[in-house]
PDB file of N, CA and C in Angstrom:
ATOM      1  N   UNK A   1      59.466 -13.432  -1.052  1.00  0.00           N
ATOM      2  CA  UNK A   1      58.962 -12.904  -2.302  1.00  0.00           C
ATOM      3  C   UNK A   1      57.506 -13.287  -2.533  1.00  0.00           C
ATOM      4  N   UNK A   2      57.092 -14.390  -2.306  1.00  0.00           N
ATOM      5  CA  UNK A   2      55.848 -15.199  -2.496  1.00  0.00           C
ATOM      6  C   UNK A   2      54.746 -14.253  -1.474  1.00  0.00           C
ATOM      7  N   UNK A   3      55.652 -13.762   0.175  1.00  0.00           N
ATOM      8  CA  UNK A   3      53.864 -13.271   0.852  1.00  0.00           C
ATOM      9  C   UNK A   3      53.817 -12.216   0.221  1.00  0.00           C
ATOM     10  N   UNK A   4      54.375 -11.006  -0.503  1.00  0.00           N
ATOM     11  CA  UNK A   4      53.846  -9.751  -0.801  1.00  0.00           C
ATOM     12  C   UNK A   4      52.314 -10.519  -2.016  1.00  0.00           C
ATOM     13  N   UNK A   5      53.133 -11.323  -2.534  1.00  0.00           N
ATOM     14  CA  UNK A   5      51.916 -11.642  -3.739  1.00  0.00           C
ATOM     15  C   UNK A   5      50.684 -12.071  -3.232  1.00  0.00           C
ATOM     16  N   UNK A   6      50.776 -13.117  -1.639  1.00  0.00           N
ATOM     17  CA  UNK A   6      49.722 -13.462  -1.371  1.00  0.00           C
ATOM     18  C   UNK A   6      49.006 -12.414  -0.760  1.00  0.00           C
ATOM     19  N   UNK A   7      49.480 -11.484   0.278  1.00  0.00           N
ATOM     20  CA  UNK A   7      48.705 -10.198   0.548  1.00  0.00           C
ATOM     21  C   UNK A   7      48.020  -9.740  -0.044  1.00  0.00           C
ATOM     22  N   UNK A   8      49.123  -9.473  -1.278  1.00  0.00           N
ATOM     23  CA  UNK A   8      47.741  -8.418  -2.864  1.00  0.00           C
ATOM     24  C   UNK A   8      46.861  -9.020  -3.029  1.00  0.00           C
ATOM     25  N   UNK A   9      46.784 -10.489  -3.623  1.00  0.00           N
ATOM     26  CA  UNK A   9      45.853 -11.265  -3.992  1.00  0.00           C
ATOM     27  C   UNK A   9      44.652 -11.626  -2.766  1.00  0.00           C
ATOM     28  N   UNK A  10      44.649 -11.576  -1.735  1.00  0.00           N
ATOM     29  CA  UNK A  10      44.098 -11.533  -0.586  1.00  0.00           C
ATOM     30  C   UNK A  10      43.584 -10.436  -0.214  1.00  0.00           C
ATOM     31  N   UNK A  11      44.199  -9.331  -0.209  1.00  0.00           N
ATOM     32  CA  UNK A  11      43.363  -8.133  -0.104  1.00  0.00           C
ATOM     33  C   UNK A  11      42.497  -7.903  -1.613  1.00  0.00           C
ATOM     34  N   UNK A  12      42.693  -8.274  -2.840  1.00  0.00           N
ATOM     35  CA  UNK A  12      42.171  -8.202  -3.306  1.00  0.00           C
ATOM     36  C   UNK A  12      41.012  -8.755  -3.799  1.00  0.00           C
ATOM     37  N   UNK A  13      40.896  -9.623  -2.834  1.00  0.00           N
ATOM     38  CA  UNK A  13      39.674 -11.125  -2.752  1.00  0.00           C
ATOM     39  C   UNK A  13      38.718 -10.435  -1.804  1.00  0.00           C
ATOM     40  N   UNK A  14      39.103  -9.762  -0.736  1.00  0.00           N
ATOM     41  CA  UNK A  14      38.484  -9.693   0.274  1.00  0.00           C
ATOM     42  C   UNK A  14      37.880  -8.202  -0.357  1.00  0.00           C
ATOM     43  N   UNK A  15      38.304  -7.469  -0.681  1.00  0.00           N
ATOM     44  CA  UNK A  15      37.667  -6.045  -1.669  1.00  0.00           C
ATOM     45  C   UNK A  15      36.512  -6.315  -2.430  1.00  0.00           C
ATOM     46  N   UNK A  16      37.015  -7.258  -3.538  1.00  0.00           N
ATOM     47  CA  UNK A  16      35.980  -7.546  -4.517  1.00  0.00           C
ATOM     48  C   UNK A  16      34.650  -8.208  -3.251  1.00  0.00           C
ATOM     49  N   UNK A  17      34.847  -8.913  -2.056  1.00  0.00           N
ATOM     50  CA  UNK A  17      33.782  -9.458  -1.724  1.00  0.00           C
ATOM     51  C   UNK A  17      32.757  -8.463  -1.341  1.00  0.00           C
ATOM     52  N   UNK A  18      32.995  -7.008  -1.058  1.00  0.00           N
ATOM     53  CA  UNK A  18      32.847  -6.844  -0.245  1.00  0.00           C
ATOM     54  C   UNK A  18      31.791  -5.235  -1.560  1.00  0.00           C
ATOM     55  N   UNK A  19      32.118  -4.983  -2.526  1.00  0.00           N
ATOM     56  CA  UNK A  19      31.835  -3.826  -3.473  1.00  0.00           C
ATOM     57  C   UNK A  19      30.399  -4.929  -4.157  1.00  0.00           C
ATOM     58  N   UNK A  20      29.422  -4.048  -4.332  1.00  0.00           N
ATOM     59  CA  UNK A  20      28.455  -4.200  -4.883  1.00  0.00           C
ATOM     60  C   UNK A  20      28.195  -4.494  -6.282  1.00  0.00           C
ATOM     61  N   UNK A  21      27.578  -5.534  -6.660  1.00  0.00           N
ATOM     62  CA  UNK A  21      27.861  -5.476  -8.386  1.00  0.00           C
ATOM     63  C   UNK A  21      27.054  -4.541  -8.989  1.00  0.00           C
ATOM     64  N   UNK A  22      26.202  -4.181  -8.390  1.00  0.00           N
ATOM     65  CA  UNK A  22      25.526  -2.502  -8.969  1.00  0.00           C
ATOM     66  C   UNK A  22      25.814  -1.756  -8.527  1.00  0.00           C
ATOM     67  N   UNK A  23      26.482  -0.580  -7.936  1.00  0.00           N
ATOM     68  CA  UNK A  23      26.869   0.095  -7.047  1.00  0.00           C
ATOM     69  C   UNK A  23      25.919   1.369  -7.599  1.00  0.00           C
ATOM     70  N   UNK A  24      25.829   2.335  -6.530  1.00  0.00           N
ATOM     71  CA  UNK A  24      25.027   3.433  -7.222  1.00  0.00           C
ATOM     72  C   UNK A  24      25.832   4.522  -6.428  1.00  0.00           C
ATOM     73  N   UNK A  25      25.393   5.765  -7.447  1.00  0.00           N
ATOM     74  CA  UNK A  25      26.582   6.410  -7.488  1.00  0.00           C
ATOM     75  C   UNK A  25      27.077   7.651  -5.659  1.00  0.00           C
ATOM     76  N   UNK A  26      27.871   7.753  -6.137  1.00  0.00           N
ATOM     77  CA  UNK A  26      28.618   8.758  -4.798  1.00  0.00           C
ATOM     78  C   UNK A  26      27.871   9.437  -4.075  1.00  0.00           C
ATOM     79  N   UNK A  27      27.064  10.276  -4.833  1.00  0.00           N
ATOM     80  CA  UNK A  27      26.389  11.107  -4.055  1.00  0.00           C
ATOM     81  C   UNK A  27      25.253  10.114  -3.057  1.00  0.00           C
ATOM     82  N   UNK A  28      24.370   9.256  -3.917  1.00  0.00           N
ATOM     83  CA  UNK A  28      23.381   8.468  -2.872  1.00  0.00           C
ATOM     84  C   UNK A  28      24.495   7.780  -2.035  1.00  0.00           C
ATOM     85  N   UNK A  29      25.904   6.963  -2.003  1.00  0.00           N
ATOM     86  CA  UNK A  29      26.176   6.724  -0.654  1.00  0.00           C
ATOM     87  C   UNK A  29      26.493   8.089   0.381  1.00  0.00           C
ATOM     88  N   UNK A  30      27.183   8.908  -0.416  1.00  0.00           N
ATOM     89  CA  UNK A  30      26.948   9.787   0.948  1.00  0.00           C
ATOM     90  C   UNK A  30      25.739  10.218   1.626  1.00  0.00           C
ATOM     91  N   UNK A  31      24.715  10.048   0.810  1.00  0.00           N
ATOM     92  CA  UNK A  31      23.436  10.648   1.389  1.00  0.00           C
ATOM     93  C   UNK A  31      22.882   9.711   2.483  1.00  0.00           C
ATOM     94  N   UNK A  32      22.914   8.504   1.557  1.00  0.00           N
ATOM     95  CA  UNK A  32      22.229   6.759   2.284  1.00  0.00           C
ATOM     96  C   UNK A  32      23.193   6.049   2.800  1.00  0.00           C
ATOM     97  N   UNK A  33      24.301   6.102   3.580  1.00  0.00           N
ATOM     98  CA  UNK A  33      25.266   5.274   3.868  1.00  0.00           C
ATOM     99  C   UNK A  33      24.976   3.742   4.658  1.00  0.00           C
ATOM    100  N   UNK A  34      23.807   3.744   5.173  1.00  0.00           N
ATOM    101  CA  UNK A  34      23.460   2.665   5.651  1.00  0.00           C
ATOM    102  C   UNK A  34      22.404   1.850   5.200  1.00  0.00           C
ATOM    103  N   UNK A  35      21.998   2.526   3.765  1.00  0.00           N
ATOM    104  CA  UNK A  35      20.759   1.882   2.868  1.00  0.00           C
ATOM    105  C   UNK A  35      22.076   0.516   1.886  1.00  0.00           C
ATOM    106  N   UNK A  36      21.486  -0.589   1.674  1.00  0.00           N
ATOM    107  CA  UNK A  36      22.593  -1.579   0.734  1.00  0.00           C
ATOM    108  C   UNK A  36      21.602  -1.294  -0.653  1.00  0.00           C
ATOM    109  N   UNK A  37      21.795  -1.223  -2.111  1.00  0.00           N
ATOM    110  CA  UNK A  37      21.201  -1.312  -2.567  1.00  0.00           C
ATOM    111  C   UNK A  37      21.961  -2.391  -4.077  1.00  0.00           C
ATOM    112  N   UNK A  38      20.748  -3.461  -4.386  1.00  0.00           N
ATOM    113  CA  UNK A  38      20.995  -4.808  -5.275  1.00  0.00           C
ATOM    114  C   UNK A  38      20.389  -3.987  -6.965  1.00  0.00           C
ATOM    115  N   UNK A  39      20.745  -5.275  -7.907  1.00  0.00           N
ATOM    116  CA  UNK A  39      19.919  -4.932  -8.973  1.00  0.00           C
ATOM    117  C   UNK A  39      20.251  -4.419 -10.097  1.00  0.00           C
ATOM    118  N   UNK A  40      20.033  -4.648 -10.984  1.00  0.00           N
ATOM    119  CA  UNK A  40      20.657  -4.036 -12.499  1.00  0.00           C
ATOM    120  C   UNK A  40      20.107  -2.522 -12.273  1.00  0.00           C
ATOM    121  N   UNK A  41      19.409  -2.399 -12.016  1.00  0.00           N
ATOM    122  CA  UNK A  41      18.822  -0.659 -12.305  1.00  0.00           C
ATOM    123  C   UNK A  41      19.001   0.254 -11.191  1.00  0.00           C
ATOM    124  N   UNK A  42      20.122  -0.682  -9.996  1.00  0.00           N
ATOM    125  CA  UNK A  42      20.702   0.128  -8.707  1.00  0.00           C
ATOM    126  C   UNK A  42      21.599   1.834  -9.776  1.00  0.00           C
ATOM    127  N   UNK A  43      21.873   0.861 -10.276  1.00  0.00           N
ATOM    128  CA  UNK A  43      23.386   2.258 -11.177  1.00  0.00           C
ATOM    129  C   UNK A  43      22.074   3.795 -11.660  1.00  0.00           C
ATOM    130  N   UNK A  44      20.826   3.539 -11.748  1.00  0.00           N
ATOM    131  CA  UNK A  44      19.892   4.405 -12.293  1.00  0.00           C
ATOM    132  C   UNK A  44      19.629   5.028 -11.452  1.00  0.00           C
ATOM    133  N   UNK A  45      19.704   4.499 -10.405  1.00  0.00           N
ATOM    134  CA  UNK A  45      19.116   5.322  -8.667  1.00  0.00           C
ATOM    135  C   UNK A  45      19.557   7.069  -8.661  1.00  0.00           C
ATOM    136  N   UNK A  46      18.796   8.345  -8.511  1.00  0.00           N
ATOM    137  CA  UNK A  46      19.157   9.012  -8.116  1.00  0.00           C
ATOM    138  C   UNK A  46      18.707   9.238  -6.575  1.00  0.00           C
ATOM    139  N   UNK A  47      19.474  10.545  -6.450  1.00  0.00           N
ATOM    140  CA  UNK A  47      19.304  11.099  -5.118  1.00  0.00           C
ATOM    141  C   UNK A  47      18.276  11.214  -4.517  1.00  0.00           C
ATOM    142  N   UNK A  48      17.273  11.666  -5.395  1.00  0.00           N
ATOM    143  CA  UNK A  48      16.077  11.814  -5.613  1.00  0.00           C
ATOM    144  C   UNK A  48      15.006  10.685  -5.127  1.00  0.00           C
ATOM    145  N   UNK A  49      14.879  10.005  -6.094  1.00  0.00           N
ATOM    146  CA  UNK A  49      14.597   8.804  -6.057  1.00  0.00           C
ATOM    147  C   UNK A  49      14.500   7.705  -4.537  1.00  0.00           C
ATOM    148  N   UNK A  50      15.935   7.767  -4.023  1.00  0.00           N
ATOM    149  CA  UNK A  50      16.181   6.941  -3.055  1.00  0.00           C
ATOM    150  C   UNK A  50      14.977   7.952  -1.760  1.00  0.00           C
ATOM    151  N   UNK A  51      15.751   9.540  -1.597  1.00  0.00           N
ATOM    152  CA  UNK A  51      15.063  10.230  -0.571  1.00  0.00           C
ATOM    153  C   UNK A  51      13.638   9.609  -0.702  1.00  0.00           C
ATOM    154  N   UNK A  52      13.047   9.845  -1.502  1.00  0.00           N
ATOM    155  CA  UNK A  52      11.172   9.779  -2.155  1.00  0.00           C
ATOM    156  C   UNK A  52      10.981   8.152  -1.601  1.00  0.00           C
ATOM    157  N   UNK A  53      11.606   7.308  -2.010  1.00  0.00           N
ATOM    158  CA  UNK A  53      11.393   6.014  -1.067  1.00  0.00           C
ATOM    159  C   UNK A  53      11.428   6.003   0.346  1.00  0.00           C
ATOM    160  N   UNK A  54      12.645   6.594   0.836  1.00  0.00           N
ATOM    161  CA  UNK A  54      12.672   6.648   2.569  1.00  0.00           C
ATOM    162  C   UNK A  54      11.819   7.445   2.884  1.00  0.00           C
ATOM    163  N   UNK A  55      11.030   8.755   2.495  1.00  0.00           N
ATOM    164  CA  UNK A  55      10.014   8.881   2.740  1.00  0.00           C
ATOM    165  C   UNK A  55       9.212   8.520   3.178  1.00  0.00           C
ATOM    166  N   UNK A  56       8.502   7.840   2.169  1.00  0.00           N
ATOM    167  CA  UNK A  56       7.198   6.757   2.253  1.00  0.00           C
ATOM    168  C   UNK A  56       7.555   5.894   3.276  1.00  0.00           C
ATOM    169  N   UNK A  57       8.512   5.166   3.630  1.00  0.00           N
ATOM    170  CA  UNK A  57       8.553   4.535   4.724  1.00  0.00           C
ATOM    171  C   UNK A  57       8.810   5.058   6.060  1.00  0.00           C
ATOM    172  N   UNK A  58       9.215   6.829   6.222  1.00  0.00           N
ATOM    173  CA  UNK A  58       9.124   6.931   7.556  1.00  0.00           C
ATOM    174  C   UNK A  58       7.579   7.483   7.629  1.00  0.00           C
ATOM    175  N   UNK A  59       6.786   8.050   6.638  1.00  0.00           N
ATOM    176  CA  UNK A  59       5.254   8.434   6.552  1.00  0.00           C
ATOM    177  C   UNK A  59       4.680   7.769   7.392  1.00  0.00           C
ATOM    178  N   UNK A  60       4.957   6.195   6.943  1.00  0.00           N
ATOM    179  CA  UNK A  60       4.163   5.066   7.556  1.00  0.00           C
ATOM    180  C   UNK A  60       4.115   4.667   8.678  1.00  0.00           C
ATOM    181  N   UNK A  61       3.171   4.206  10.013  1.00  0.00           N
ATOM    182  CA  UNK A  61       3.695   3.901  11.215  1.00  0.00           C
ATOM    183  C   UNK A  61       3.484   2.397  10.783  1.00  0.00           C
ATOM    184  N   UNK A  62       3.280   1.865   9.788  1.00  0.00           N
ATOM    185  CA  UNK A  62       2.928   0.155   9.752  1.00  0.00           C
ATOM    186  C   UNK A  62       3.945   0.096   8.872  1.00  0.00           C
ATOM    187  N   UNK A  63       5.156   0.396   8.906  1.00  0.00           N
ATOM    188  CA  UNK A  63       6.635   0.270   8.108  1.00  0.00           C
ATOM    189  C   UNK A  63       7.894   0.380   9.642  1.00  0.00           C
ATOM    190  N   UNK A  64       8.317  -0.638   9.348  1.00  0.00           N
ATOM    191  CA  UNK A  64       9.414  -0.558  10.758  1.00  0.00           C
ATOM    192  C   UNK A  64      10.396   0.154   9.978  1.00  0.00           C
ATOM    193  N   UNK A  65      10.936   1.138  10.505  1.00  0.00           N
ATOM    194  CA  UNK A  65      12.845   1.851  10.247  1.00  0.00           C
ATOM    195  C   UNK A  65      13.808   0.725  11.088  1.00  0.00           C
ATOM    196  N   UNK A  66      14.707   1.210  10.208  1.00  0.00           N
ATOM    197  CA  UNK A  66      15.032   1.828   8.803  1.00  0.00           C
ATOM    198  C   UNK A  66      14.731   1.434   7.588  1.00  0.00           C
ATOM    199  N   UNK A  67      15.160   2.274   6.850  1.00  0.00           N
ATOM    200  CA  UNK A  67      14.936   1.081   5.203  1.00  0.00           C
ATOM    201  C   UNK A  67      16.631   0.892   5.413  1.00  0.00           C
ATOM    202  N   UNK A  68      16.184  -0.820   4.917  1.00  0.00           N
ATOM    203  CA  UNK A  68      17.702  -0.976   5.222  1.00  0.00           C
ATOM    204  C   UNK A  68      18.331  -1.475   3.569  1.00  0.00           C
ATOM    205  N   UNK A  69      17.073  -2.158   2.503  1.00  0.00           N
ATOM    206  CA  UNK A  69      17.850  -2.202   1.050  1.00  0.00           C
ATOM    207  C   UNK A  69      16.466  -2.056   0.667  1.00  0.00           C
ATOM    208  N   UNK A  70      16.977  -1.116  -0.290  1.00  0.00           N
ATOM    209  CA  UNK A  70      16.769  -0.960  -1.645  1.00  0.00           C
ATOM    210  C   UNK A  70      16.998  -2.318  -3.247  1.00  0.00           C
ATOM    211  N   UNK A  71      15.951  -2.698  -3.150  1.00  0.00           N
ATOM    212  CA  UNK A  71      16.448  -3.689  -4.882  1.00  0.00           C
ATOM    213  C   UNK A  71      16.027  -3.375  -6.117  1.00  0.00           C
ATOM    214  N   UNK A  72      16.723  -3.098  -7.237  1.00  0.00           N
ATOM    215  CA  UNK A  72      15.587  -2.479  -8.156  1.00  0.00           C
ATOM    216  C   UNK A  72      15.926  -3.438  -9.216  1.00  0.00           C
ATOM    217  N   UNK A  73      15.034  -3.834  -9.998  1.00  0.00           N
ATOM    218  CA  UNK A  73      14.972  -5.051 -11.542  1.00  0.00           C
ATOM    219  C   UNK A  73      14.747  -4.410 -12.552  1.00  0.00           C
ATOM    220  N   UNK A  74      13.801  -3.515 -12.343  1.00  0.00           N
ATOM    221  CA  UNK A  74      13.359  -2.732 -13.257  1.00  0.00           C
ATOM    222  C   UNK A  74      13.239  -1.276 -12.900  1.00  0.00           C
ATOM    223  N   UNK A  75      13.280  -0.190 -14.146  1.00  0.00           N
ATOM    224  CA  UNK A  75      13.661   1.006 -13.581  1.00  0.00           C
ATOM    225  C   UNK A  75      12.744   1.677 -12.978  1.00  0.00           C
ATOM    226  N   UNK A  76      10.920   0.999 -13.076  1.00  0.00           N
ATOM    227  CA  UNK A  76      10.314   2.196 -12.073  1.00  0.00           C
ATOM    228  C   UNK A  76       9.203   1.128 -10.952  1.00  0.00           C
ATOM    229  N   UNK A  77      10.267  -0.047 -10.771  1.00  0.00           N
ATOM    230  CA  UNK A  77       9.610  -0.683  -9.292  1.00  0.00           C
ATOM    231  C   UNK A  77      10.526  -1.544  -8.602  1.00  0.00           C
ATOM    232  N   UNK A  78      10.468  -0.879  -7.290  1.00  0.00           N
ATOM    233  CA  UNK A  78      11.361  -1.619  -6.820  1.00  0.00           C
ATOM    234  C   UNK A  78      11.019  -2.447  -5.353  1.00  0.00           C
ATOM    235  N   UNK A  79      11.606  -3.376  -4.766  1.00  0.00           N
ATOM    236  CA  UNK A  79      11.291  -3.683  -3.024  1.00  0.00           C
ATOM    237  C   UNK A  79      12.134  -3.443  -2.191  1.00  0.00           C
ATOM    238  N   UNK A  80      11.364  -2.632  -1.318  1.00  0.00           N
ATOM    239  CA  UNK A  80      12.116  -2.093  -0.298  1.00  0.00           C
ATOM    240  C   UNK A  80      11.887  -2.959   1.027  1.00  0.00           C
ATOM    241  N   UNK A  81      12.945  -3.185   2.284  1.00  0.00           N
ATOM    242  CA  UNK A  81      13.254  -3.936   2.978  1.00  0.00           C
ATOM    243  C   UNK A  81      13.534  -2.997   4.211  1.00  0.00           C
ATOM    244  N   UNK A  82      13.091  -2.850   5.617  1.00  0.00           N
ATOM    245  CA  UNK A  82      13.067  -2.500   6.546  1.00  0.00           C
ATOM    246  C   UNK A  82      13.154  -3.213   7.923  1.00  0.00           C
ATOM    247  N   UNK A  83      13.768  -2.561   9.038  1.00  0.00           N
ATOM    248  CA  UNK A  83      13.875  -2.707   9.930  1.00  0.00           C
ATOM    249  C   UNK A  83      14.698  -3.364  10.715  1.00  0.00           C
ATOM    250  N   UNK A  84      15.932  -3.570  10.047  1.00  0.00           N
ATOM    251  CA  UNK A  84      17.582  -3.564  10.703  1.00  0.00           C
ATOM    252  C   UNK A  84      17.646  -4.943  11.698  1.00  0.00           C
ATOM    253  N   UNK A  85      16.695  -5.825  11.094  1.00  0.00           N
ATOM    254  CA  UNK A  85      16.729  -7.205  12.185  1.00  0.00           C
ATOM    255  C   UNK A  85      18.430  -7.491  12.472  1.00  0.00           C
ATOM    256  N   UNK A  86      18.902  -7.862  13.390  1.00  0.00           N
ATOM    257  CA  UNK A  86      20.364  -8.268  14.238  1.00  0.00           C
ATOM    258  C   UNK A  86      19.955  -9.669  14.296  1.00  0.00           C
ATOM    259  N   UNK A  87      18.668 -10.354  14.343  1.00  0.00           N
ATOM    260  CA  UNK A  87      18.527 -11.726  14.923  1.00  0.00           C
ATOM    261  C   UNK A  87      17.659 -12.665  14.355  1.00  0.00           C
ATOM    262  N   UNK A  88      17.577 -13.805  13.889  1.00  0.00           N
ATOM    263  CA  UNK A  88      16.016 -14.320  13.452  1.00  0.00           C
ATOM    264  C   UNK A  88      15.734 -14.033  14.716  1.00  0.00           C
ATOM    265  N   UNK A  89      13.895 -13.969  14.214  1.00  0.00           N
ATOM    266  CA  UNK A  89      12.899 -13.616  15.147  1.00  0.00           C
ATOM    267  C   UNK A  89      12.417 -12.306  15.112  1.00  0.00           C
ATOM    268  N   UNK A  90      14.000 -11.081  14.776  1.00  0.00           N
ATOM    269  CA  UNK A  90      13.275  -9.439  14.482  1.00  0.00           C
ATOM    270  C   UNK A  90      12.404  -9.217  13.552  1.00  0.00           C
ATOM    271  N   UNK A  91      11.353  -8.525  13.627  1.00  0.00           N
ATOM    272  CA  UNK A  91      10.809  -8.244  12.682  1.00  0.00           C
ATOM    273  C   UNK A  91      11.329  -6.915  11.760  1.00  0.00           C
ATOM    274  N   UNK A  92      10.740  -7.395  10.344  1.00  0.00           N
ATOM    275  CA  UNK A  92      11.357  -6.882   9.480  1.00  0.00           C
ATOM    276  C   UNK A  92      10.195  -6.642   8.177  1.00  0.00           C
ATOM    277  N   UNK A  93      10.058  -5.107   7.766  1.00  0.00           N
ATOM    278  CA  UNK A  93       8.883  -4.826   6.733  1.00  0.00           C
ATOM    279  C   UNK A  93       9.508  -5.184   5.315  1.00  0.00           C
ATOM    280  N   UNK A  94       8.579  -5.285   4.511  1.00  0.00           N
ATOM    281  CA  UNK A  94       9.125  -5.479   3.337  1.00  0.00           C
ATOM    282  C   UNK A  94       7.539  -5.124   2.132  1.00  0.00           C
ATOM    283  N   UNK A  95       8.406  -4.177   1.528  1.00  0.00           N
ATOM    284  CA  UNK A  95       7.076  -3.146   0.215  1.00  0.00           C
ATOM    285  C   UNK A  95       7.580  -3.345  -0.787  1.00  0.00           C
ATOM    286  N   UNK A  96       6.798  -2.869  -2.042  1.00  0.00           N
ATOM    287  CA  UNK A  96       7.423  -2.852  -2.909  1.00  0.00           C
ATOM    288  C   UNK A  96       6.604  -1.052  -3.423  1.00  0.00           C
ATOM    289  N   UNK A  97       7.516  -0.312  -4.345  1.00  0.00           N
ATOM    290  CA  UNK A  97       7.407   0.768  -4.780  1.00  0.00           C
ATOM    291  C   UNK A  97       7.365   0.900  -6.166  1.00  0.00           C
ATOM    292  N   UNK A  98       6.548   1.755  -6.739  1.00  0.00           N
ATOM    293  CA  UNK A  98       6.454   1.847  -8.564  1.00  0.00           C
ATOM    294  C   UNK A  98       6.564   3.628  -8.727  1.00  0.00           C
ATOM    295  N   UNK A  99       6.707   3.576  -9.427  1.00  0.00           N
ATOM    296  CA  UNK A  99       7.529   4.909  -9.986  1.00  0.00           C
ATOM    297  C   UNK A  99       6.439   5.311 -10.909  1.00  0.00           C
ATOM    298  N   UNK A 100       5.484   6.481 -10.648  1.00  0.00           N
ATOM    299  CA  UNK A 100       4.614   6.721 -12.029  1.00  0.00           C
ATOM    300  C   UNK A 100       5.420   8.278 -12.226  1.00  0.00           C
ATOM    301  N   UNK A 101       5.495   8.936 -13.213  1.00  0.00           N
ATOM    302  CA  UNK A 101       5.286  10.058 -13.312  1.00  0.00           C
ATOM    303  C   UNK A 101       6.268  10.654 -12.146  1.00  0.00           C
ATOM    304  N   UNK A 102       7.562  10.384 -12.195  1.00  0.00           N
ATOM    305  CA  UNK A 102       8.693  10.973 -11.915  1.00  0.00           C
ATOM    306  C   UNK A 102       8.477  10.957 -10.464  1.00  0.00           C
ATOM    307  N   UNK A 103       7.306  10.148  -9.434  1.00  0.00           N
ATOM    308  CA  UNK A 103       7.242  10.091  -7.916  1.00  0.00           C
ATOM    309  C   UNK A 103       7.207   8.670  -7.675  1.00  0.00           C
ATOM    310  N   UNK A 104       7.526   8.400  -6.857  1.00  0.00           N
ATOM    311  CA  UNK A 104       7.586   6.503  -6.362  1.00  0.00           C
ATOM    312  C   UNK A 104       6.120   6.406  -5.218  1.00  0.00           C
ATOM    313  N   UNK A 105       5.762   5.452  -5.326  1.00  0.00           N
ATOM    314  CA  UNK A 105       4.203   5.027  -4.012  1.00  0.00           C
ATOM    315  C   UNK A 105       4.332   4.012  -4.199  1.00  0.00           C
ATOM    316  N   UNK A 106       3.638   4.091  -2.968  1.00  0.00           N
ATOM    317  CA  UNK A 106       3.574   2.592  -2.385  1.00  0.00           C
ATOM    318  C   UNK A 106       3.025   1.561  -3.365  1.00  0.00           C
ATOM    319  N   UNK A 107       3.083   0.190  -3.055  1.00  0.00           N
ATOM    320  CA  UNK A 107       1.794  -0.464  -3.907  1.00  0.00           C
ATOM    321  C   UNK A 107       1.475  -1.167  -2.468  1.00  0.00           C
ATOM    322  N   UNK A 108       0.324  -0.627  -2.384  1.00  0.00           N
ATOM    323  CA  UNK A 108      -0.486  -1.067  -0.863  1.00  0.00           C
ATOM    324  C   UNK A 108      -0.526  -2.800  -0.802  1.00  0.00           C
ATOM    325  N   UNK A 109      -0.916  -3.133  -1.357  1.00  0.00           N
ATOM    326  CA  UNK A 109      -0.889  -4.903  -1.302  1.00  0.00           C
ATOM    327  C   UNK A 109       0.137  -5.680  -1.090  1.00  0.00           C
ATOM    328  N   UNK A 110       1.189  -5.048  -1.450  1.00  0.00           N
ATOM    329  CA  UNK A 110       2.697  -5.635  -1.305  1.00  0.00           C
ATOM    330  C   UNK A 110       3.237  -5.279   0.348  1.00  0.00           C
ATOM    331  N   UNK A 111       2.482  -5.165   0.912  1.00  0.00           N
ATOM    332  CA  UNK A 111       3.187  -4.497   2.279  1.00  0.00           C
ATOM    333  C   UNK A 111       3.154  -5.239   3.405  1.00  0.00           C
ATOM    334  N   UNK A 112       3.653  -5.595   3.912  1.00  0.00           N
ATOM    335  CA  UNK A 112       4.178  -6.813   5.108  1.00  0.00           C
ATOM    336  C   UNK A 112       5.303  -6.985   5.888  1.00  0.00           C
ATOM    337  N   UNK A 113       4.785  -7.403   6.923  1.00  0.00           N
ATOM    338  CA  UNK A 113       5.688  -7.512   8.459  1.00  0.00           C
ATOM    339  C   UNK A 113       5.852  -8.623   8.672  1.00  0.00           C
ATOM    340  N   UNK A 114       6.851  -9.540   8.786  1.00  0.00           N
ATOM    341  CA  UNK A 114       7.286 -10.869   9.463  1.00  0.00           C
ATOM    342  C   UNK A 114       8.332 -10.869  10.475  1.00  0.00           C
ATOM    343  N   UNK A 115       8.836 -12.200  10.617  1.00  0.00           N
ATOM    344  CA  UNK A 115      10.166 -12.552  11.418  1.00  0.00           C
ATOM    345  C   UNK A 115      10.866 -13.078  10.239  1.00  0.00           C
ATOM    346  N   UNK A 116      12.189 -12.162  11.012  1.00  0.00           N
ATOM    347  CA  UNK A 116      13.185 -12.695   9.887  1.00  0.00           C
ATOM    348  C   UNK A 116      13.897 -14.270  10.746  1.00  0.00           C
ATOM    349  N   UNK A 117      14.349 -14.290   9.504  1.00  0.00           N
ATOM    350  CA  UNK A 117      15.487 -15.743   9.677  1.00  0.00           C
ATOM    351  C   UNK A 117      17.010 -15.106   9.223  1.00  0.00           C
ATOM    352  N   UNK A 118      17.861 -15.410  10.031  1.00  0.00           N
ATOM    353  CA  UNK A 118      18.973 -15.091   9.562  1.00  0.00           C
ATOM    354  C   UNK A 118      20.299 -16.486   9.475  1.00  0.00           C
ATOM    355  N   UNK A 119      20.312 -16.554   8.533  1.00  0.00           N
ATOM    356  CA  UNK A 119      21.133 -18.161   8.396  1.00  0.00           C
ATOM    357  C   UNK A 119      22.739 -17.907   8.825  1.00  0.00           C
ATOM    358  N   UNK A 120      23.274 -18.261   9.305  1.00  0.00           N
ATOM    359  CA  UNK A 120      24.842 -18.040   9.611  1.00  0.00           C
ATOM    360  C   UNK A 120      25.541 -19.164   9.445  1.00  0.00           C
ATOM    361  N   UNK A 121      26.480 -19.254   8.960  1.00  0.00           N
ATOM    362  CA  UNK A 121      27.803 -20.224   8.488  1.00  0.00           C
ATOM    363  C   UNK A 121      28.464 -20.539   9.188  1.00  0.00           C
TER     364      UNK A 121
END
């Protein structure tokens, strides 16, 4: 009687770990399925919006692909994160974007290439 309960409760641990506390809506995951996106103002994200960011970063040849997250704090700037590091040591871009007048751009100063670190448990 006791494992059915621990299953539920276990699958249901492992669910919640795993769902975004902003989630944004259906249509951008089907569009972006491999973009993660953080942030109180993720839920504001349209379709729109997200495309107009990946844009700008495939425009760029000094932006590594993919964009891999999206973070937004506020509703018209956000930092975007590129280039799918697997390892410390990959390099990995990282911008940030402002929203004037219903289009997102770059903010040129914010734009940078490092090595990532990836910490593991």
């Amino acid at each position: 009687m006791k494992l059915p309960s621990l299953i539920v409760c276990t699958a249901a641990a492992i669910i919640s770990c795993q769902t975004q506390p902003y989630p944004v809506s259906t249509p951008i995951r089907f569009a972006f399925p491999t973009i993660a996106f953080e942030g109180s103002y993720a839920p504001r994200l349209t379709v729109d919006d997200v495309r107009q960011i990946v844009v700008i970063a495939k425009s760029r040849s000094d932006i590594l692909k993919p964009v891999d997250k999206i973070m937004i704090e506020q509703p018209n700037r956000a930092t975007v994160k590129t280039g799918n590091p697997q390892q410390t040591g990959d390099p990995v871009s990282s911008f940030e974007v402002r929203k004037e007048q219903g289009r997102w751009h770059l903010i040129e100063k914010s734009l940078y290439t490092t090595r990532e670190t990836i910490i593991t448990s």
